[in-house]
C-alpha atoms as a PDB file:
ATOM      1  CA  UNK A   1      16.217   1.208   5.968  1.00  0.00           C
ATOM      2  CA  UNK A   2      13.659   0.305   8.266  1.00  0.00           C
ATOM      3  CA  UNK A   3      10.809  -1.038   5.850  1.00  0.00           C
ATOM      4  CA  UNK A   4       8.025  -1.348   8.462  1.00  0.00           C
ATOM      5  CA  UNK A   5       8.917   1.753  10.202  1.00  0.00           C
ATOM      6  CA  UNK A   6       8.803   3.767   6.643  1.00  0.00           C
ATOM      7  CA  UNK A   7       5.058   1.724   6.226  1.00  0.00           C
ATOM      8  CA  UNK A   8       3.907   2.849   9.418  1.00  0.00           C
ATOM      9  CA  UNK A   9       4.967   6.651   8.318  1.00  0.00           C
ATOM     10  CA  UNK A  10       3.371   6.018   5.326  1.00  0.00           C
ATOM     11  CA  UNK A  11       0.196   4.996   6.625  1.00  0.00           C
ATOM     12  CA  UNK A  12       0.044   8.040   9.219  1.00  0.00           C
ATOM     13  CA  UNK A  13       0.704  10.488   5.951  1.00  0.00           C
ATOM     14  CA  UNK A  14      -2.228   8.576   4.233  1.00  0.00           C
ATOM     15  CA  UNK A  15      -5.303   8.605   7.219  1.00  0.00           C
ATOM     16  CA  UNK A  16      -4.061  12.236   8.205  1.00  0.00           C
ATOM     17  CA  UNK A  17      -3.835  13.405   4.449  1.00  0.00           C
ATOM     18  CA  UNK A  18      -6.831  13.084   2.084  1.00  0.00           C
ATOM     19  CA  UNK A  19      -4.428  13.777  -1.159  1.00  0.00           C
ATOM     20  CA  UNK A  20      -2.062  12.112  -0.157  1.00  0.00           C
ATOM     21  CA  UNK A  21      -4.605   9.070   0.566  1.00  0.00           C
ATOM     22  CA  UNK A  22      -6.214  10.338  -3.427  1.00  0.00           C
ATOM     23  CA  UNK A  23      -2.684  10.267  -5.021  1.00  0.00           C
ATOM     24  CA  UNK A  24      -1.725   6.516  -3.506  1.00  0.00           C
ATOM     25  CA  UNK A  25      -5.534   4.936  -4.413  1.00  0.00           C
ATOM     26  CA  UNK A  26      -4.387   6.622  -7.885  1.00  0.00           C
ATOM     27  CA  UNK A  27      -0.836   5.937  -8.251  1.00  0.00           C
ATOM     28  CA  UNK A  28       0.526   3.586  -5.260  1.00  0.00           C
ATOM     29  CA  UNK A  29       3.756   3.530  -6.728  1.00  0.00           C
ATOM     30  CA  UNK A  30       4.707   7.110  -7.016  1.00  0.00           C
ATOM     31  CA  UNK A  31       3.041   8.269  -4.198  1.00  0.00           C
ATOM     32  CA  UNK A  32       5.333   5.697  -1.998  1.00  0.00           C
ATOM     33  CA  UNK A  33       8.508   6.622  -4.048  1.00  0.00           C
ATOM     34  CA  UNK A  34       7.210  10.517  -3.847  1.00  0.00           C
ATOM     35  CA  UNK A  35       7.018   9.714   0.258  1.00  0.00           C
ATOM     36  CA  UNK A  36      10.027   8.049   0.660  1.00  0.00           C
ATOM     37  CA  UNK A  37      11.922  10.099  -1.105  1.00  0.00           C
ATOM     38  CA  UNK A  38      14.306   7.787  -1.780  1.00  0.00           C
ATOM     39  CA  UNK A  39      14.814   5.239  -5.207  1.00  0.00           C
ATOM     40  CA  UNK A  40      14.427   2.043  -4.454  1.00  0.00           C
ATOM     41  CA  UNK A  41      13.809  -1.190  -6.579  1.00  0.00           C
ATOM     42  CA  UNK A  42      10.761  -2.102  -8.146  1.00  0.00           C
ATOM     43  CA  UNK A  43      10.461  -5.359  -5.924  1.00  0.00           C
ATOM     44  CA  UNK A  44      10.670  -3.337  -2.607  1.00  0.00           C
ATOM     45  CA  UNK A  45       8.928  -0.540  -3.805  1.00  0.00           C
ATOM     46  CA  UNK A  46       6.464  -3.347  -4.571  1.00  0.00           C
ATOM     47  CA  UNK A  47       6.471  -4.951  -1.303  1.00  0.00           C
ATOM     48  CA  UNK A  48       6.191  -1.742   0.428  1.00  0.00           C
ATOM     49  CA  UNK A  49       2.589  -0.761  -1.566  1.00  0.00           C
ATOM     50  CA  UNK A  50       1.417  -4.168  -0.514  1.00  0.00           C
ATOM     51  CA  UNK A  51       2.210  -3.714   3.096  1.00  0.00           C
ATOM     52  CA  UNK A  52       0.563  -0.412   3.526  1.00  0.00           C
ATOM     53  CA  UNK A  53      -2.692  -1.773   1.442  1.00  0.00           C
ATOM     54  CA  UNK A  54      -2.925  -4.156   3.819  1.00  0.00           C
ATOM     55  CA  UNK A  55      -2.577  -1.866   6.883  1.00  0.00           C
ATOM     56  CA  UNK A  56      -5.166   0.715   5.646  1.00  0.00           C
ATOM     57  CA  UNK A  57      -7.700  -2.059   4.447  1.00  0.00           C
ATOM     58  CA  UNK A  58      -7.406   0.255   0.856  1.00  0.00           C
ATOM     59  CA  UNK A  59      -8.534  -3.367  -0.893  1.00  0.00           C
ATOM     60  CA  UNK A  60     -12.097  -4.487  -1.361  1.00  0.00           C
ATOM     61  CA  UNK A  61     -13.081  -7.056   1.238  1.00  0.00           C
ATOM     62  CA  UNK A  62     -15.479  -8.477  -1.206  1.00  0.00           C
ATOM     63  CA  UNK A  63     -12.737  -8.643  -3.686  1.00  0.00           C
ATOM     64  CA  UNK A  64     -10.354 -10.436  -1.453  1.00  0.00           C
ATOM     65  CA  UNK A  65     -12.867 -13.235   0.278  1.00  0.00           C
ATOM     66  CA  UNK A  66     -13.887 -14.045  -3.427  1.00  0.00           C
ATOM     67  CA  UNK A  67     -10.242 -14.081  -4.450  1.00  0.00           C
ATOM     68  CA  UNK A  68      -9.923 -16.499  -1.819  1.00  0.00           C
ATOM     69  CA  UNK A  69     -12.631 -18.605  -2.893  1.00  0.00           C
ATOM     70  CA  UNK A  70     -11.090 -19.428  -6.146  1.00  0.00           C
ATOM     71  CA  UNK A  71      -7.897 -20.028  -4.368  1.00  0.00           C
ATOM     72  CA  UNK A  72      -9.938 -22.836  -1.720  1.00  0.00           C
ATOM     73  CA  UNK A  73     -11.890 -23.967  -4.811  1.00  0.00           C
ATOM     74  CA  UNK A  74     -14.960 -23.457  -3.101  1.00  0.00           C
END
């Protein structure tokens, strides 16, 4: 399997799809293992919710630049 090939699909399903984009902010685990269709373990499943966070900028950018004040310890 092709992991950033199936995060790029998954990404296109989420900005084209408003449920689907609902469903993943809701459940990001089932809606990946819902879109993949496939079972996979909890570690790549895991990886694979991270990846497409990142690529659809899903997380708070407040939240992350004061998570990474705490981890510059300024």
């Amino acid at each position: 399997m092709d992991i950033k090939a199936e995060v790029e699909k998954i990404v296109k399903k989420l900005t084209e799809d408003e449920t689907v984009k609902a469903a993943f902010k809701k459940d990001p685990v089932k809606t990946v293992t819902d879109l993949l269709g496939i079972k996979l373990d909890n570690d790549t499943i895991n990886q694979i919710v991270a990846a497409v966070k990142a690529k659809v900028n899903l997380d708070d950018a407040k939240s992350l630049l004061g998570g990474l004040k705490g981890i510059l310890g300024k």
